[in-house]
C-alpha atoms as a PDB file:
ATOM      1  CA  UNK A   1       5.197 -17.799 213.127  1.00  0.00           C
ATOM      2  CA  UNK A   2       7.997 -17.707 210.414  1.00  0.00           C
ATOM      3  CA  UNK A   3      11.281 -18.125 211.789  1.00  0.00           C
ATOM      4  CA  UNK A   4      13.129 -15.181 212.251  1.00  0.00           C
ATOM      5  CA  UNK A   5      16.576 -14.271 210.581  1.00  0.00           C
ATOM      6  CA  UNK A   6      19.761 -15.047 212.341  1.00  0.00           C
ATOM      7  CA  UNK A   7      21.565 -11.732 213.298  1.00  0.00           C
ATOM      8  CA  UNK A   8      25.384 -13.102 212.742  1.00  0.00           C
ATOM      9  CA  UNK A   9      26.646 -11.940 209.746  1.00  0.00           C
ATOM     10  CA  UNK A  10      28.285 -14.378 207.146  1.00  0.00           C
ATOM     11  CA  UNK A  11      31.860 -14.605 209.217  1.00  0.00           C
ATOM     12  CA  UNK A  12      30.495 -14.958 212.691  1.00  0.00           C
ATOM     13  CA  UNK A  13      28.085 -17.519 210.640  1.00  0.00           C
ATOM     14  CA  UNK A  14      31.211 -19.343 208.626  1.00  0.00           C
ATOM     15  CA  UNK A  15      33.089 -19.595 211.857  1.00  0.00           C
ATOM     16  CA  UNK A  16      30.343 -21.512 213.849  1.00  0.00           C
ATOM     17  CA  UNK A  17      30.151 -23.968 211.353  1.00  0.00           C
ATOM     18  CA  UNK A  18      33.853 -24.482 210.917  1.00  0.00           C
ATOM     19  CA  UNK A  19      34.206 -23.009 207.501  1.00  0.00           C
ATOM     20  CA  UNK A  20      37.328 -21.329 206.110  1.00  0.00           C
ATOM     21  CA  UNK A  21      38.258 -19.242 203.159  1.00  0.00           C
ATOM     22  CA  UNK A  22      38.802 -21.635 199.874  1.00  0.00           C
ATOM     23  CA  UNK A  23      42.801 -20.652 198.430  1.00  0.00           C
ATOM     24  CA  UNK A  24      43.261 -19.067 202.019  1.00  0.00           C
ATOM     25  CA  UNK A  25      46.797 -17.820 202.806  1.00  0.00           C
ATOM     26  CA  UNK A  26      48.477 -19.917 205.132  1.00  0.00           C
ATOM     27  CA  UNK A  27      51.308 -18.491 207.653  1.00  0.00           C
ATOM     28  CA  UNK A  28      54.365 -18.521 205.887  1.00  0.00           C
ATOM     29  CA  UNK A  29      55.696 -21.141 207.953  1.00  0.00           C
ATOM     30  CA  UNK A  30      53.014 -23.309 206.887  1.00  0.00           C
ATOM     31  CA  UNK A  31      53.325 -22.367 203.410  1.00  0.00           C
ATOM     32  CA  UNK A  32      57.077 -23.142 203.172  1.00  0.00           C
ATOM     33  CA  UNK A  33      56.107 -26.857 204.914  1.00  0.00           C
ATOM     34  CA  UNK A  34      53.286 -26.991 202.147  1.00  0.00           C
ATOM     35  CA  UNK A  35      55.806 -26.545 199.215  1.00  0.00           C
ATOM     36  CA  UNK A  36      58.149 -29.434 200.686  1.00  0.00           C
ATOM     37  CA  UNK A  37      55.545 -31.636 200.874  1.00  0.00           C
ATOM     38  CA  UNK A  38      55.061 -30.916 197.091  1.00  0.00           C
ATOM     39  CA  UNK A  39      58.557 -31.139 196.136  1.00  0.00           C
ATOM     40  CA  UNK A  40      58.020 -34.265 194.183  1.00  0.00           C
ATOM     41  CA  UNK A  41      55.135 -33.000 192.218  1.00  0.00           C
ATOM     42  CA  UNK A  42      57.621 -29.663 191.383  1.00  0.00           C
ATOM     43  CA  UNK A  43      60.422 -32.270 189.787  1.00  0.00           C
ATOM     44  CA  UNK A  44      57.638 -34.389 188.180  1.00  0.00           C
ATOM     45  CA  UNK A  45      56.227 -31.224 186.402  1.00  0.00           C
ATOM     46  CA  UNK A  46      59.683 -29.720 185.716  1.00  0.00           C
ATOM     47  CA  UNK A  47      60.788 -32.863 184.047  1.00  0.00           C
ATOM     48  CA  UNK A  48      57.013 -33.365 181.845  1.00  0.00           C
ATOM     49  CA  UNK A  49      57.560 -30.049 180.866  1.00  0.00           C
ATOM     50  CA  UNK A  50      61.189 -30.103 179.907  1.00  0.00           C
ATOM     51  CA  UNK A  51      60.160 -33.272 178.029  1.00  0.00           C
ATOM     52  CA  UNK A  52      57.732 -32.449 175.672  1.00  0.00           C
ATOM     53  CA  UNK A  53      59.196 -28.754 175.314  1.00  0.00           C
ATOM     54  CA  UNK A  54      60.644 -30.487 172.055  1.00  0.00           C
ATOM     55  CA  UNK A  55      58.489 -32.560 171.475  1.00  0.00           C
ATOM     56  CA  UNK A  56      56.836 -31.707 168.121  1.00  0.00           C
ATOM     57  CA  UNK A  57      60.847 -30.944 166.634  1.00  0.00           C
ATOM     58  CA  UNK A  58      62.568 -33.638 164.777  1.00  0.00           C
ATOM     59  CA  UNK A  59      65.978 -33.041 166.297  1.00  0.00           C
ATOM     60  CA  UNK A  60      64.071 -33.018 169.662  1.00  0.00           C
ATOM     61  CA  UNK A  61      65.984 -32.485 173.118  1.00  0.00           C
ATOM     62  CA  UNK A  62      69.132 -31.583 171.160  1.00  0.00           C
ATOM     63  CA  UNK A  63      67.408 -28.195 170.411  1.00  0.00           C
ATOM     64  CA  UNK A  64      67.823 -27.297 174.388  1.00  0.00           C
ATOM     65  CA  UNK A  65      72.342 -27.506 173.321  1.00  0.00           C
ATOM     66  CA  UNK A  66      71.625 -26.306 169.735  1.00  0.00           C
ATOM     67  CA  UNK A  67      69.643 -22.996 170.714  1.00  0.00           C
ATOM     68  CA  UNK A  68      72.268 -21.576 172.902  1.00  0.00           C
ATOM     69  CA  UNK A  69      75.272 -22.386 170.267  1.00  0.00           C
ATOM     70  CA  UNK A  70      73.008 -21.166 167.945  1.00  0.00           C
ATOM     71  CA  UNK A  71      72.730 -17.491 170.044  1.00  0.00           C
ATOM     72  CA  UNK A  72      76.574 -17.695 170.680  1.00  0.00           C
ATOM     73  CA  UNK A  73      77.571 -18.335 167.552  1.00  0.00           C
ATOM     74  CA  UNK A  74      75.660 -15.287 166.134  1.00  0.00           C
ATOM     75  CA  UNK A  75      77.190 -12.949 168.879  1.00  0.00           C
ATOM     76  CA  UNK A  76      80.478 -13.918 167.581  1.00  0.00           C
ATOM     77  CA  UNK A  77      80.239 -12.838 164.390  1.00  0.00           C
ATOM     78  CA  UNK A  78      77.737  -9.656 165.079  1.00  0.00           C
ATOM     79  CA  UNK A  79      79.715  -8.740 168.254  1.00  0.00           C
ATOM     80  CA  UNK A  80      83.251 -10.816 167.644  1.00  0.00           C
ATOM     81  CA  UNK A  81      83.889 -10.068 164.290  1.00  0.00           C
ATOM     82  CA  UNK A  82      81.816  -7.266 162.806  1.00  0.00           C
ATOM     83  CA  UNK A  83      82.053  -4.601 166.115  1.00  0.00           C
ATOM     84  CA  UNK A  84      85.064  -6.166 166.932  1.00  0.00           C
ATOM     85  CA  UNK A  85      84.836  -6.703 171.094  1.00  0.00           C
ATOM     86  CA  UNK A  86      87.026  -9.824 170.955  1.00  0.00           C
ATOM     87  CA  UNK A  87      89.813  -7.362 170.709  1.00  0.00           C
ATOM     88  CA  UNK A  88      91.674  -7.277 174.173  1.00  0.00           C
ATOM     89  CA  UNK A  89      89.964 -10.131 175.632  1.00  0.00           C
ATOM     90  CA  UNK A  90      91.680 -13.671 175.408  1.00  0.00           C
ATOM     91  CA  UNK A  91      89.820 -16.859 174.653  1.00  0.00           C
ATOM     92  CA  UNK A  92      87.185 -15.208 173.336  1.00  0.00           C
ATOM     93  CA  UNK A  93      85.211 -18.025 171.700  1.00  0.00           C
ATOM     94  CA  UNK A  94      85.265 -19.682 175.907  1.00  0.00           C
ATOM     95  CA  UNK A  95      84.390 -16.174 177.021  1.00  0.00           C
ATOM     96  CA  UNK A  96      81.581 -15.529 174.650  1.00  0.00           C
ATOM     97  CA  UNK A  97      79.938 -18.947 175.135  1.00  0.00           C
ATOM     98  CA  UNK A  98      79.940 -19.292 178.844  1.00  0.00           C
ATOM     99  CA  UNK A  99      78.574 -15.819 178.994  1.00  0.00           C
ATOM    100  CA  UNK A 100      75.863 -16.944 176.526  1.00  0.00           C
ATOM    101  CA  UNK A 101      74.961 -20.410 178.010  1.00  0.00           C
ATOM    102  CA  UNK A 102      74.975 -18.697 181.773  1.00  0.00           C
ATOM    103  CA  UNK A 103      72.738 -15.697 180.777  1.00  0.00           C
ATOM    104  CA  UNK A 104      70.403 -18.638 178.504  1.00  0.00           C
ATOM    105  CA  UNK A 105      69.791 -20.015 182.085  1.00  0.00           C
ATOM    106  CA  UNK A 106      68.687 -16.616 183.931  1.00  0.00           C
ATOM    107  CA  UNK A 107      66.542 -15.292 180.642  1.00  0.00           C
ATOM    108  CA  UNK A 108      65.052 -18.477 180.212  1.00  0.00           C
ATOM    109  CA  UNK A 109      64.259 -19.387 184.041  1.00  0.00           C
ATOM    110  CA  UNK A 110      62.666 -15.598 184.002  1.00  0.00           C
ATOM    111  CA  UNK A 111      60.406 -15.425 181.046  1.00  0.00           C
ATOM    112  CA  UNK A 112      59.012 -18.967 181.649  1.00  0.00           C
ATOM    113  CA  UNK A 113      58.355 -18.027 185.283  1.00  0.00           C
ATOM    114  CA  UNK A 114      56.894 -14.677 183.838  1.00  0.00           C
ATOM    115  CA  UNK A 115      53.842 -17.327 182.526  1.00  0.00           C
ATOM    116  CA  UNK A 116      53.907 -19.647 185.756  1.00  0.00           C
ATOM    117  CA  UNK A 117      50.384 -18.578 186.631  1.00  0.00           C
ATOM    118  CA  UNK A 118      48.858 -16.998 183.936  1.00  0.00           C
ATOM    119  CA  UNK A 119      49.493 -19.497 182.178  1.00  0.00           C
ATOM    120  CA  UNK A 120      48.563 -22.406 183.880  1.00  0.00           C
ATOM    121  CA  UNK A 121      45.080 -20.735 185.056  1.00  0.00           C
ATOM    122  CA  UNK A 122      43.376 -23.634 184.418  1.00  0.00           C
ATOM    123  CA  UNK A 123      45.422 -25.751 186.866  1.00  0.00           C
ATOM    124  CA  UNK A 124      45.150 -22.973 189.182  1.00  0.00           C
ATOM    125  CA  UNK A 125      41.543 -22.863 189.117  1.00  0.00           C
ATOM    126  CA  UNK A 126      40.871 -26.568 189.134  1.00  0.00           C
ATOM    127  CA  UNK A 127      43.314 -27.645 192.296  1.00  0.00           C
ATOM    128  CA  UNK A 128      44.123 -26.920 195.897  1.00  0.00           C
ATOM    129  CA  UNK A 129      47.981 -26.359 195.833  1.00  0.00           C
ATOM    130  CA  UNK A 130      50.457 -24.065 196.952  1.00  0.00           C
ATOM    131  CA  UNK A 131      50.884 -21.530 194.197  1.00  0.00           C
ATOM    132  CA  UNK A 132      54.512 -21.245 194.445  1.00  0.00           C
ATOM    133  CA  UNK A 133      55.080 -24.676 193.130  1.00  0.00           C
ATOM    134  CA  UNK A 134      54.125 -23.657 189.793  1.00  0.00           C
ATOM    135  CA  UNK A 135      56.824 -20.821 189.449  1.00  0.00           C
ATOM    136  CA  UNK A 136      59.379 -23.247 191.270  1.00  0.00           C
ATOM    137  CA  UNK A 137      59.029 -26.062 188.713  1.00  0.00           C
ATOM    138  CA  UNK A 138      59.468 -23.650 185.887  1.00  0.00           C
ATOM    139  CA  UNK A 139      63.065 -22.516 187.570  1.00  0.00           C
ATOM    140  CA  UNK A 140      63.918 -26.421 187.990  1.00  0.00           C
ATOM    141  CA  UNK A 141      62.932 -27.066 184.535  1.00  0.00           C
ATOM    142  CA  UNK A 142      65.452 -24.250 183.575  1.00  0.00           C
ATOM    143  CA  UNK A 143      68.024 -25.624 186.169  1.00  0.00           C
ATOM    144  CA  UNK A 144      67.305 -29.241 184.034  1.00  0.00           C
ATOM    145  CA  UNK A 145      68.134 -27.796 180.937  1.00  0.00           C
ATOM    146  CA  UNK A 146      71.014 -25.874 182.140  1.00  0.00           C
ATOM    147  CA  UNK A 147      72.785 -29.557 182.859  1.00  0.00           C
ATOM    148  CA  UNK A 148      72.122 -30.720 179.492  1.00  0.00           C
ATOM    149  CA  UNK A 149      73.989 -27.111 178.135  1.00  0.00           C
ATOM    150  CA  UNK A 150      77.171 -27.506 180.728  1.00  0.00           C
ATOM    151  CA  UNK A 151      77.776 -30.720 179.202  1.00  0.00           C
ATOM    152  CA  UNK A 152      78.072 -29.196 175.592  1.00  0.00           C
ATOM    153  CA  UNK A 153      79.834 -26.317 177.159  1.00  0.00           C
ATOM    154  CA  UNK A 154      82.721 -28.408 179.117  1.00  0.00           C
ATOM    155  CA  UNK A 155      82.850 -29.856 175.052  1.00  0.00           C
ATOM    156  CA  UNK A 156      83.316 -26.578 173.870  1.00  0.00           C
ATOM    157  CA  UNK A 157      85.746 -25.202 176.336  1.00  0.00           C
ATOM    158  CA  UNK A 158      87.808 -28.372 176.449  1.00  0.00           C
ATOM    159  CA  UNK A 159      88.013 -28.377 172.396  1.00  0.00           C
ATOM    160  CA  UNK A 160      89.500 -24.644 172.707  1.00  0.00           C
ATOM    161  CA  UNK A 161      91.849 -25.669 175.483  1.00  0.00           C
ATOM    162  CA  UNK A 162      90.307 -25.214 178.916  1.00  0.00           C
ATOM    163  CA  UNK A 163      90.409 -28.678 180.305  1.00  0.00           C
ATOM    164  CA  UNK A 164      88.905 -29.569 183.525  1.00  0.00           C
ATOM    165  CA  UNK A 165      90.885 -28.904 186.976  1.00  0.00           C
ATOM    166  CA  UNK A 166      89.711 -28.071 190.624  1.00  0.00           C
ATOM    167  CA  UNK A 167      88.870 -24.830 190.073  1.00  0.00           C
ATOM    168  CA  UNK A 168      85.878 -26.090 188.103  1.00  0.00           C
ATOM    169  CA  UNK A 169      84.311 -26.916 191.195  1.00  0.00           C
ATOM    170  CA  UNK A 170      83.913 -23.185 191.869  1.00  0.00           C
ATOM    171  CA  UNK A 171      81.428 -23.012 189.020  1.00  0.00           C
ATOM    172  CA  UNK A 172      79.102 -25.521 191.405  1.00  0.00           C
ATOM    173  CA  UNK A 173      78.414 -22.897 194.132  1.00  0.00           C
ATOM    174  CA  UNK A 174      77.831 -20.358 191.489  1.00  0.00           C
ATOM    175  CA  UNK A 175      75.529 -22.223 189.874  1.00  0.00           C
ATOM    176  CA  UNK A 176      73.556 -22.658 192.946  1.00  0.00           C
ATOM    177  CA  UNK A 177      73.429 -19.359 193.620  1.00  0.00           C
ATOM    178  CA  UNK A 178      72.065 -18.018 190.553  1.00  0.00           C
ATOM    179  CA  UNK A 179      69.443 -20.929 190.885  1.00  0.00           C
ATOM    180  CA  UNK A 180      68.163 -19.430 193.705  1.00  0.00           C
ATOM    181  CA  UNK A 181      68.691 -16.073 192.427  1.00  0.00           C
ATOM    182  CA  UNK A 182      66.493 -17.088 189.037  1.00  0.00           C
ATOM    183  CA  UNK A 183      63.592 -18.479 191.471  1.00  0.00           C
ATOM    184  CA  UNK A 184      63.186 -15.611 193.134  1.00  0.00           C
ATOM    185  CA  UNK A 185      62.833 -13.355 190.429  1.00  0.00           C
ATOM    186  CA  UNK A 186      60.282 -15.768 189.142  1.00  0.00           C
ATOM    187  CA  UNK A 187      58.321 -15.995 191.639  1.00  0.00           C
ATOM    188  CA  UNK A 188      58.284 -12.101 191.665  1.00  0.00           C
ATOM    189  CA  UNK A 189      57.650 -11.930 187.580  1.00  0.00           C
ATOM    190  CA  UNK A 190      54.631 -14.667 188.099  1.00  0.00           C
ATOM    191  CA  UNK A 191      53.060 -12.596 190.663  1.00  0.00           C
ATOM    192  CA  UNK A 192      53.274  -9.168 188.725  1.00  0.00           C
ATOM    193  CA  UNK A 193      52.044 -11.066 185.499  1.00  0.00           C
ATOM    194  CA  UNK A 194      49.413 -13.066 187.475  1.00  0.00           C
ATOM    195  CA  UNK A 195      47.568  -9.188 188.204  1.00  0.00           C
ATOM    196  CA  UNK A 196      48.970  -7.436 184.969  1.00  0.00           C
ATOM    197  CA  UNK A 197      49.253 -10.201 182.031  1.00  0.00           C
ATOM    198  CA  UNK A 198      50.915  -6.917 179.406  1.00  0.00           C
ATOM    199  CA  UNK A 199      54.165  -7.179 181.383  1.00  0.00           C
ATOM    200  CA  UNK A 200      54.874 -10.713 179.706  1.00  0.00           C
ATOM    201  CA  UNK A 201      54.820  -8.716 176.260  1.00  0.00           C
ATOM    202  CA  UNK A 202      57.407  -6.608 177.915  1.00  0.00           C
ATOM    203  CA  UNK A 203      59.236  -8.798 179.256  1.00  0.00           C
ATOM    204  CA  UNK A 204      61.786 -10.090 175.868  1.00  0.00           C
ATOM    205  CA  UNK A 205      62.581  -6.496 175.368  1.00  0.00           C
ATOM    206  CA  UNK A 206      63.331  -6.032 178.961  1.00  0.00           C
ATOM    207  CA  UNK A 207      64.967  -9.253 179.076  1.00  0.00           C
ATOM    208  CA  UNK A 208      67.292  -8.246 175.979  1.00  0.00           C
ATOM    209  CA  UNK A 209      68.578  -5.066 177.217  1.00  0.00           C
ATOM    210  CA  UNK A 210      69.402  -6.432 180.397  1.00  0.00           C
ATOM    211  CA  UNK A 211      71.534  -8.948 178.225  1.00  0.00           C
ATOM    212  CA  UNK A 212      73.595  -6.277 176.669  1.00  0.00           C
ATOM    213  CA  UNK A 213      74.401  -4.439 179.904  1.00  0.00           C
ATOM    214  CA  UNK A 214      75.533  -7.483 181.645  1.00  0.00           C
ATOM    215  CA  UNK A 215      79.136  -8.291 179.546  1.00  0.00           C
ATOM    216  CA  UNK A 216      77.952 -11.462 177.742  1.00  0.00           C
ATOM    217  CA  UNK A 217      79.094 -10.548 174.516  1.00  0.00           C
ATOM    218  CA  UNK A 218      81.961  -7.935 175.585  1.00  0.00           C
ATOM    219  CA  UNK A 219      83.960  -7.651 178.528  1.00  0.00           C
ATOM    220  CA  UNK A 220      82.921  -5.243 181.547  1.00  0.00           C
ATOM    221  CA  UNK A 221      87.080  -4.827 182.615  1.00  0.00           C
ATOM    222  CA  UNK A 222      87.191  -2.938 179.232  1.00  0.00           C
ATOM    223  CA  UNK A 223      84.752  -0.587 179.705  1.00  0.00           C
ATOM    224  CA  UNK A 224      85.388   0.195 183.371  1.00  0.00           C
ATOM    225  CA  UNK A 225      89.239   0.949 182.539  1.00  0.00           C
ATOM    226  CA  UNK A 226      87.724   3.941 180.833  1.00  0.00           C
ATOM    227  CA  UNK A 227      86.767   7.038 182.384  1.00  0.00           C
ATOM    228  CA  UNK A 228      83.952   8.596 180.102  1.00  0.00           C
ATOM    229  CA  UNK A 229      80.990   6.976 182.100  1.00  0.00           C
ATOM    230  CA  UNK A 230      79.445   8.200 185.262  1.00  0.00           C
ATOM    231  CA  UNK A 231      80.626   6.368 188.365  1.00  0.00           C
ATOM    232  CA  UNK A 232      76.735   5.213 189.174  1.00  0.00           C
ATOM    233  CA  UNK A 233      77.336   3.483 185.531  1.00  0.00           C
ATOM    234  CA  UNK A 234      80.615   1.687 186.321  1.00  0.00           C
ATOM    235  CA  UNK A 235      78.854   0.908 189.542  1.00  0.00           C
ATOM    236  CA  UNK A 236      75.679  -0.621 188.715  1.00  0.00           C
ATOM    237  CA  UNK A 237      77.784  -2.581 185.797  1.00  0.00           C
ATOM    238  CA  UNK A 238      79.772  -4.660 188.850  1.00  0.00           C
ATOM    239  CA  UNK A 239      76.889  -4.958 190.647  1.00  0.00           C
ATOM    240  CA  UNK A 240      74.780  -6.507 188.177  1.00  0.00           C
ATOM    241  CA  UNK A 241      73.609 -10.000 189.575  1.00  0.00           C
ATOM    242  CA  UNK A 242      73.238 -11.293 185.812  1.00  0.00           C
ATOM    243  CA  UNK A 243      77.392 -10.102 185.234  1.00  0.00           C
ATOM    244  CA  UNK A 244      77.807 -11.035 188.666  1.00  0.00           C
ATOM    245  CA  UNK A 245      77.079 -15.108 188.420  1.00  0.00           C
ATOM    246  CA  UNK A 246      78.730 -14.660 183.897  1.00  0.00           C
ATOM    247  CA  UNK A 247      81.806 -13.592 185.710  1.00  0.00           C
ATOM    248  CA  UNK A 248      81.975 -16.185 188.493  1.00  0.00           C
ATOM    249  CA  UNK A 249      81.271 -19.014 186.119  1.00  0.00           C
ATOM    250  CA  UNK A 250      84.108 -17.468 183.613  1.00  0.00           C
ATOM    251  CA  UNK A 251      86.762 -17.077 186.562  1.00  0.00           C
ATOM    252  CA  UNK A 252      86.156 -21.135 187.196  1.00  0.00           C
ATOM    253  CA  UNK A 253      86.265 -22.472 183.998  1.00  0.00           C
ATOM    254  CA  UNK A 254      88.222 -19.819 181.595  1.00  0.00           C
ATOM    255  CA  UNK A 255      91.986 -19.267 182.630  1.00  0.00           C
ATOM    256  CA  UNK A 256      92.330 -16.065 181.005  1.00  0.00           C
ATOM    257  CA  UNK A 257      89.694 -15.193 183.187  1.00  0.00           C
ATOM    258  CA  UNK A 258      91.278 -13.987 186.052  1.00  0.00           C
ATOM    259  CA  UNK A 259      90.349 -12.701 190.058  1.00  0.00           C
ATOM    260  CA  UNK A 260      91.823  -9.350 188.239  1.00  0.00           C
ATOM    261  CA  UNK A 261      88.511  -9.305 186.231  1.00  0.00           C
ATOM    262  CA  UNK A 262      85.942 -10.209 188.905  1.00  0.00           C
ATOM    263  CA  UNK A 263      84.030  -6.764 190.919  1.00  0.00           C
ATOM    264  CA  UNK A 264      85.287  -6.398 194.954  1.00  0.00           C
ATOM    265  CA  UNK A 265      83.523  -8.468 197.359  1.00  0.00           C
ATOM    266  CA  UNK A 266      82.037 -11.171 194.240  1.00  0.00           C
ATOM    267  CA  UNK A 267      81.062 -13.674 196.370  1.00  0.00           C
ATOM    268  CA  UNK A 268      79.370 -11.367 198.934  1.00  0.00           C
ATOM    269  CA  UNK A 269      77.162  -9.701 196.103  1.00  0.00           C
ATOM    270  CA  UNK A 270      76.455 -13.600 194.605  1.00  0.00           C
ATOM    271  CA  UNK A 271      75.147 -14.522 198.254  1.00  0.00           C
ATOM    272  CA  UNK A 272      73.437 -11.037 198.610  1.00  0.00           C
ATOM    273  CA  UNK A 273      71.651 -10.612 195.282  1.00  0.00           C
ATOM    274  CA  UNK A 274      70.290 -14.410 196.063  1.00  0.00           C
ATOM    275  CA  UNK A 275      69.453 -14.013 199.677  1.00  0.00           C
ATOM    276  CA  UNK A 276      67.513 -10.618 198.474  1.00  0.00           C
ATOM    277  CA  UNK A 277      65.610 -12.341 195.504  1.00  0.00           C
ATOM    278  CA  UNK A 278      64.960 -15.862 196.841  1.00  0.00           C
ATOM    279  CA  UNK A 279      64.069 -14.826 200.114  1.00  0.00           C
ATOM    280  CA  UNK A 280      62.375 -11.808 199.148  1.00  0.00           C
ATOM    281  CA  UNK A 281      60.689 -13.112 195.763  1.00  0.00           C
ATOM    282  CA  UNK A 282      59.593 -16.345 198.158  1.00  0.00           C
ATOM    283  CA  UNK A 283      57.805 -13.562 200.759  1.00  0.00           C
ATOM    284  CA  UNK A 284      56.584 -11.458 198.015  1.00  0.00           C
ATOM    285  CA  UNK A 285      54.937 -14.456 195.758  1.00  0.00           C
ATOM    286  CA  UNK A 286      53.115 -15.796 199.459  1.00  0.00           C
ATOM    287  CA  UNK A 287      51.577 -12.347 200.456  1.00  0.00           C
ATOM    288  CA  UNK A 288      49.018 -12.914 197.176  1.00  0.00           C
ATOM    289  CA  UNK A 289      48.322 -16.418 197.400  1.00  0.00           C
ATOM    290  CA  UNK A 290      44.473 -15.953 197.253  1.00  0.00           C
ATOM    291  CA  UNK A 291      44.454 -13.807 194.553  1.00  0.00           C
ATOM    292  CA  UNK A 292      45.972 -16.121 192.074  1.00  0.00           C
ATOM    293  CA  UNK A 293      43.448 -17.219 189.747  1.00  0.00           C
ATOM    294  CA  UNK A 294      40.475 -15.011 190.588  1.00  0.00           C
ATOM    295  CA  UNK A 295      39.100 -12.891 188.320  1.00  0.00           C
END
C-alpha cells in the first residue's frame, strides 16, 4: 500500500520540524541587539571602505580635504563674486566653507547610503546579517571623513581669523545630531532604492537642489528680511534640517555668526528632525528586512 500524503500544509509541516523563514524579520528589539552585536564589523567596513575610496588616486586620502575646498572654492567665485551673495554677510570665505564642508557630510552620507543595498547585493545574498549594518557603515564612513574635513576646516577658519574658544564645543552636539539625522535618512534612501534602483539616478539632482535651498552658498537672514515670498517659503527655509545643523555649526565656530541669525527653537528642531529620521528611518529600514536582496 503506498503511503499516503501528509495533510499539513508546508507551515504546519516547517513548524514540526523546527524550521524558520531564512532572512526572517526579527522583533525590533531583537534587531536593534543584532546590530550592536555587529558594531565592530560596521567600523571595520566603514574604515575598508573609506580606505580604498582613494585608493587608485595619486594624491590619495588628501582628495577626501581637497574635494570639498575644491566645491567651496567654486561657490565663491560663481556665488561670491559673480552673483555677488557675499554682499551683507561678514566672513564670508568662513561662512561659505563651513556651509560647504557641513552640507559635503549630509549629501555624501545620503547618496552613498542611497547604494547601501543595491549595491552590495552580493554581500546581501551571500550572508546572514542584519541589513541595517550596511546603510550604518556607509553613514560612519561619512562621519570618518567628516573628521579628516574639520581638521582642514579649523585650518581654514583659524587662517581667516576665527580661532578656537569654548563655543567650539557647541559644534560637537551638532555634529552628533546631524549624524544621526544622516543615518536615518539612509537607511530610508537604501530601502526605497533596494525596491526601486531609478531613484539613485535621481538622487544628485535631488540632492543638488536641496543644496541651494538650504543657505550654503548665501545667507537665509537675507532672504527672510524680505517680504516678497510666501510665509510657507520663509517657513520651510528655517525649518530645513540641512540649514538647520549649516547654521548651528556656523553660530559655534564663525563670530559674525550670531544667535540673531539662527531660526526660533534651533536646538528643538536639531533634536526633532533627528529623533524623526533616526528613529523613524531605523523603524522604517526593519519593517523590510526580508525583502532585501530577493528578486
Amino acid at each position: 500500500m503506498p503511503p499516503q500524503p501528509d495533510p499539513r500544509s508546508p507551515a504546519e509541516l516547517a513548524a514540526a520540524h523546527g524550521l524558520t523563514v531564512s532572512g526572517a524579520r526579527p522583533p525590533l528589539g531583537a534587531y536593534i541587539r543584532q546590530v550592536w552585536s555587529r558594531r565592530h564589523f560596521i567600523t571595520a567596513f566603514a574604515t575598508a571602505r573609506l580606505t580604498a575610496q582613494y585608493s587608485q588616486a595619486k594624491l590619495g586620502q588628501i582628495w577626501q580635504i581637497m574635494t570639498p575646498l575644491l566645491n567651496a572654492a567654486v561657490y565663491y567665485f560663481i556665488f561670491g563674486v559673480l552673483l555677488g551673495t557675499s554682499r551683507g554677510v561678514p566672513d564670508f570665505i568662513p561662512f561659505l566653507v563651513t556651509g560647504v564642508f557641513i552640507w559635503t557630510f549630509t549629501n555624501n552620507s545620503i547618496q552613498t547610503g542611497t547604494r547601501a543595498i543595491s549595491g552590495s547585493l552580493g554581500l546581501v545574498r551571500a550572508l546572514h546579517f542584519p541589513r541595517a549594518s550596511l546603510p550604518i557603515a556607509y553613514a560612519v564612513q561619512q562621519f570618518q571623513q567628516l573628521l579628516f574635513s574639520m581638521g582642514a576646516l579649523i585650518v581654514i577658519l583659524v587662517c581667516f581669523g576665527e580661532y578656537p574658544k569654548p563655543a567650539w564645543l557647541l559644534a560637537v552636539p551638532a555634529l552628533a545630531l546631524q549624524t544621526v539625522f544622516n543615518t536615518g535618512l539612509s537607511m530610508i534612501m537604501a530601502r526605497l532604492a533596494a525596491k526601486t534602483p531609478d531613484i539613485s539616478q535621481l538622487m544628485p539632482f535631488i540632492m543638488r537642489t536641496w543644496m541651494y535651498v538650504s543657505g550654503v552658498m548665501w545667507s537665509i537672514k537675507k532672504v527672510l528680511a524680505s517680504d516678497h515670498l510666501p510665509h510657507i517659503v520663509l517657513l520651510a527655509l528655517q525649518t530645513n534640517p540641512a540649514a538647520v545643523y549649516i547654521d548651528l555649526v556656523r553660530f559655534a565656530l564663525v563670530d559674525s555668526f550670531t544667535a540673531s541669525q539662527l531660526p526660533p527653537h534651533v536646538w528643538a528642531l536639531a533634536i526633532g528632525w533627528a529623533a524623526v529620521a533616526g528613529v523613524g528611518g531605523f523603524i522604517y529600514f526593519w519593517q523590510a528586512e526580508e525583502q532585501y536582496g530577493r528578486g
